[in-house]
C-alpha atoms as a PDB file:
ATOM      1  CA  UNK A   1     -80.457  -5.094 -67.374  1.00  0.00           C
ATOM      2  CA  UNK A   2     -81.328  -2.175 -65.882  1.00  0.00           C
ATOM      3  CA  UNK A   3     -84.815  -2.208 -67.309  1.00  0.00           C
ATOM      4  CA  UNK A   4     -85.929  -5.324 -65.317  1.00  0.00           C
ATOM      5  CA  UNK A   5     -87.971  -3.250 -62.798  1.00  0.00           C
ATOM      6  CA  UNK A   6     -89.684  -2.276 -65.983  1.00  0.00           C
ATOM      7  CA  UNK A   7     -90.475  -5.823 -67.088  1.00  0.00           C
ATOM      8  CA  UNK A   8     -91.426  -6.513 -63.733  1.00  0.00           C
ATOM      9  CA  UNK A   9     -93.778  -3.513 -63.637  1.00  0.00           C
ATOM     10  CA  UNK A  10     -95.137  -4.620 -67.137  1.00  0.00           C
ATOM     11  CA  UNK A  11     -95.936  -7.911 -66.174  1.00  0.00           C
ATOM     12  CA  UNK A  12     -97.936  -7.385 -62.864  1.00  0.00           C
ATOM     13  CA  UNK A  13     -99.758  -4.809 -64.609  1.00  0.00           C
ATOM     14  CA  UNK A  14    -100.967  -7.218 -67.582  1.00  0.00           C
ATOM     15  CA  UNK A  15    -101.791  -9.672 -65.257  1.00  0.00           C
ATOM     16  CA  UNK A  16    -104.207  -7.338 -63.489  1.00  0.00           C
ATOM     17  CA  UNK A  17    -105.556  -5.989 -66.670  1.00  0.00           C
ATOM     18  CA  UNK A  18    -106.273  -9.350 -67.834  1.00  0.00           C
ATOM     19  CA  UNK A  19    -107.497 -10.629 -64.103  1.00  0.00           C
ATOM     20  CA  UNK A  20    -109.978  -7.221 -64.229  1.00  0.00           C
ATOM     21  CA  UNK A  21    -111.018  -8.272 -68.469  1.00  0.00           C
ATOM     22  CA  UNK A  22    -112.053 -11.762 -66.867  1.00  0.00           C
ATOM     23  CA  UNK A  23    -114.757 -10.001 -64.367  1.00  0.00           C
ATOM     24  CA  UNK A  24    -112.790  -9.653 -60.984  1.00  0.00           C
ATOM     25  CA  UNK A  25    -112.912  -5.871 -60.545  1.00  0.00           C
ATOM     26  CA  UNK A  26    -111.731  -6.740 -56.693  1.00  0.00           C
ATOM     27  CA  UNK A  27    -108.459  -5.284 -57.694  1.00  0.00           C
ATOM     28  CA  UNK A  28    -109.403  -1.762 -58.550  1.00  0.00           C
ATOM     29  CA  UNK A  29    -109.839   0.491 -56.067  1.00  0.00           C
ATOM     30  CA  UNK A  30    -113.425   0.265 -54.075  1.00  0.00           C
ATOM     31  CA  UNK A  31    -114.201   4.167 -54.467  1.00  0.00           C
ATOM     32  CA  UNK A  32    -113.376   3.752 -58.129  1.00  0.00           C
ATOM     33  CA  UNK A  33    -115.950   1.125 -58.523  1.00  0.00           C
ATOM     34  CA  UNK A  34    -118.558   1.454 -55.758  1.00  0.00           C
ATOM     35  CA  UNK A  35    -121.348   2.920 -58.656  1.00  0.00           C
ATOM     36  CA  UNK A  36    -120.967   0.627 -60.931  1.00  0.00           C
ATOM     37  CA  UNK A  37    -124.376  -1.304 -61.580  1.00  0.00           C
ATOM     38  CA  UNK A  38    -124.185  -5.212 -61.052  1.00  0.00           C
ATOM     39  CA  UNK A  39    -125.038  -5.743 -64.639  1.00  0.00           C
ATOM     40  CA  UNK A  40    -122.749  -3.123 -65.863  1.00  0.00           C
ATOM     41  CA  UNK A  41    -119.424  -5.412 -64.188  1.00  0.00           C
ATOM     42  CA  UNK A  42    -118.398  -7.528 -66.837  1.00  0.00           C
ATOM     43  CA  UNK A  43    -118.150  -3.959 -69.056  1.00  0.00           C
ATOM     44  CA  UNK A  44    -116.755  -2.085 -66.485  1.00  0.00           C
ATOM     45  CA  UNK A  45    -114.609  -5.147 -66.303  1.00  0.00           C
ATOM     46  CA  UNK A  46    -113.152  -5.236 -69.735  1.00  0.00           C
ATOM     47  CA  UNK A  47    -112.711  -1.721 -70.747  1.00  0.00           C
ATOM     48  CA  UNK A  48    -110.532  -0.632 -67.301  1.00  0.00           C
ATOM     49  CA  UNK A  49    -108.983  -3.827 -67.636  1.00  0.00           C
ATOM     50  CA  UNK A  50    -108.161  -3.426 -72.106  1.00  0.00           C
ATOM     51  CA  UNK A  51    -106.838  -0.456 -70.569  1.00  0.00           C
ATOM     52  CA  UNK A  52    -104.520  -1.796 -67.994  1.00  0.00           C
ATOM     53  CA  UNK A  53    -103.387  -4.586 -70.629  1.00  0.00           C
ATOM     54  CA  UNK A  54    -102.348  -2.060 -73.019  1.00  0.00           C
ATOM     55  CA  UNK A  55    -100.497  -0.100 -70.595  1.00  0.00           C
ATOM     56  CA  UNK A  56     -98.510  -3.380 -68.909  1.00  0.00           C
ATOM     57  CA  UNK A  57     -98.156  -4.940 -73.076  1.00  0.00           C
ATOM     58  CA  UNK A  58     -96.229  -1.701 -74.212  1.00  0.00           C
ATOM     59  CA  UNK A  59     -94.073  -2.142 -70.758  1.00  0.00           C
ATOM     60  CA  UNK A  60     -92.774  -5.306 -71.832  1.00  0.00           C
ATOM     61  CA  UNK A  61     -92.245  -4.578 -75.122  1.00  0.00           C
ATOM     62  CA  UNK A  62     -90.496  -1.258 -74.242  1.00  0.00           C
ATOM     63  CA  UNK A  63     -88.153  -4.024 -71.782  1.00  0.00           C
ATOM     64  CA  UNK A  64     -87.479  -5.937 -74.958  1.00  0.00           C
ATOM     65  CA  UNK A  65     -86.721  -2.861 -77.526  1.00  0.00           C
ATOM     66  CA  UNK A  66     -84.473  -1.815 -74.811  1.00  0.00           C
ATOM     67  CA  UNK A  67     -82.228  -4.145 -76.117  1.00  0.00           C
ATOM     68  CA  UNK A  68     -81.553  -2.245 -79.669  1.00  0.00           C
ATOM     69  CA  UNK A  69     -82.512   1.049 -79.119  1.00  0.00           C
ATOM     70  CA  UNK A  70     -83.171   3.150 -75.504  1.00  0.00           C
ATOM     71  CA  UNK A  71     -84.407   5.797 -77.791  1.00  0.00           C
ATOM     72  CA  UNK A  72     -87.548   3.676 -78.787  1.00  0.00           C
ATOM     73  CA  UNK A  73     -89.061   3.154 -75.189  1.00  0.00           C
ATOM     74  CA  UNK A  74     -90.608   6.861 -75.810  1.00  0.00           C
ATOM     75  CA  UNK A  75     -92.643   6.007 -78.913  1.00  0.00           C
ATOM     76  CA  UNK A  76     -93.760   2.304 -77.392  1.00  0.00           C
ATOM     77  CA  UNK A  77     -94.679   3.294 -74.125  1.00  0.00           C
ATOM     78  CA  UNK A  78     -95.759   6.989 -73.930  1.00  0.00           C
ATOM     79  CA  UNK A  79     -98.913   6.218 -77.189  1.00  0.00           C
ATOM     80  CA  UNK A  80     -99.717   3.257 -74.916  1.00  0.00           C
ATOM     81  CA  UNK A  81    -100.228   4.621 -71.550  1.00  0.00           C
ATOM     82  CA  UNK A  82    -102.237   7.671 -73.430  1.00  0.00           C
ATOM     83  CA  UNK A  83    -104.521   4.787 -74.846  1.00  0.00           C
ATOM     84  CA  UNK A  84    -104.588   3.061 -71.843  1.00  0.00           C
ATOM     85  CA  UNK A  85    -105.754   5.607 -69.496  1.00  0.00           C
ATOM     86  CA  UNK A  86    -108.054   7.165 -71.954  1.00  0.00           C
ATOM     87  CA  UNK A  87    -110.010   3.396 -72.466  1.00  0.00           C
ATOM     88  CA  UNK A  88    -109.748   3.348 -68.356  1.00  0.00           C
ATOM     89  CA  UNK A  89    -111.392   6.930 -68.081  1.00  0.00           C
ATOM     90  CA  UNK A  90    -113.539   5.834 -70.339  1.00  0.00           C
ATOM     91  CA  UNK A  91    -114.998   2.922 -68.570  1.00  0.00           C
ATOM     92  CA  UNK A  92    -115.034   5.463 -65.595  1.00  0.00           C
ATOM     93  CA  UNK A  93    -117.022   7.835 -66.828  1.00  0.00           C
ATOM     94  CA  UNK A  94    -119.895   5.697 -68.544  1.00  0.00           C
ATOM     95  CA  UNK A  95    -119.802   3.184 -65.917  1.00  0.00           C
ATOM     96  CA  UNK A  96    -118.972   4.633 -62.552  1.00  0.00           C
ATOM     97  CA  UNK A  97    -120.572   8.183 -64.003  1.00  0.00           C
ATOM     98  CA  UNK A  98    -116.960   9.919 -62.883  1.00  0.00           C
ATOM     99  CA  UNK A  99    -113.598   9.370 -62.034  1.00  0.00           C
ATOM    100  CA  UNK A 100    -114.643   9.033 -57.865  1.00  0.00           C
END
């Protein structure tokens, strides 16, 4: 049980990701979204928040591995939050044209 910070982590941060997927970029950061065209929201919307999803998904499921194997939270988790970020600096770059 000493993973539930974890699964509490994991679960905030899916419900943002899928809260930002839906169109309600309010919860990123205003200097991180302050070029983004109005057009160019419900994009910018669903790639930072696929991103975020993926990242809070392989918390959980690195919560519930923990169970069997500790050893297995490195290959869940680590992949994840490399795909995560890079679909987040993705919808960065093309729709905020940079990172600030």
């Amino acid at each position: 049980m000493e993973n539930i910070i974890m699964l509490i982590l994991g679960v905030f941060v899916s419900v943002v990701g899928i809260v930002n997927i839906k169109g309600n970029i309010s919860t990123i950061h205003s200097y991180n979204r302050r070029k983004v065209k109005e057009e160019d929201i419900p994009k910018y919307g669903k790639t930072v928040g696929t991103g975020t999803l993926i990242i809070g998904i392989s918390l959980v499921l690195g919560f519930i591995v923990s169970f069997w194997s500790e050893i297995i939270i490195d290959y869940i988790i680590l992949p994840a939050v490399i795909v995560g970020l890079g679909f987040i600096l993705y919808g960065q770059f093309k729709y905020n044209k940079g990172i600030f």
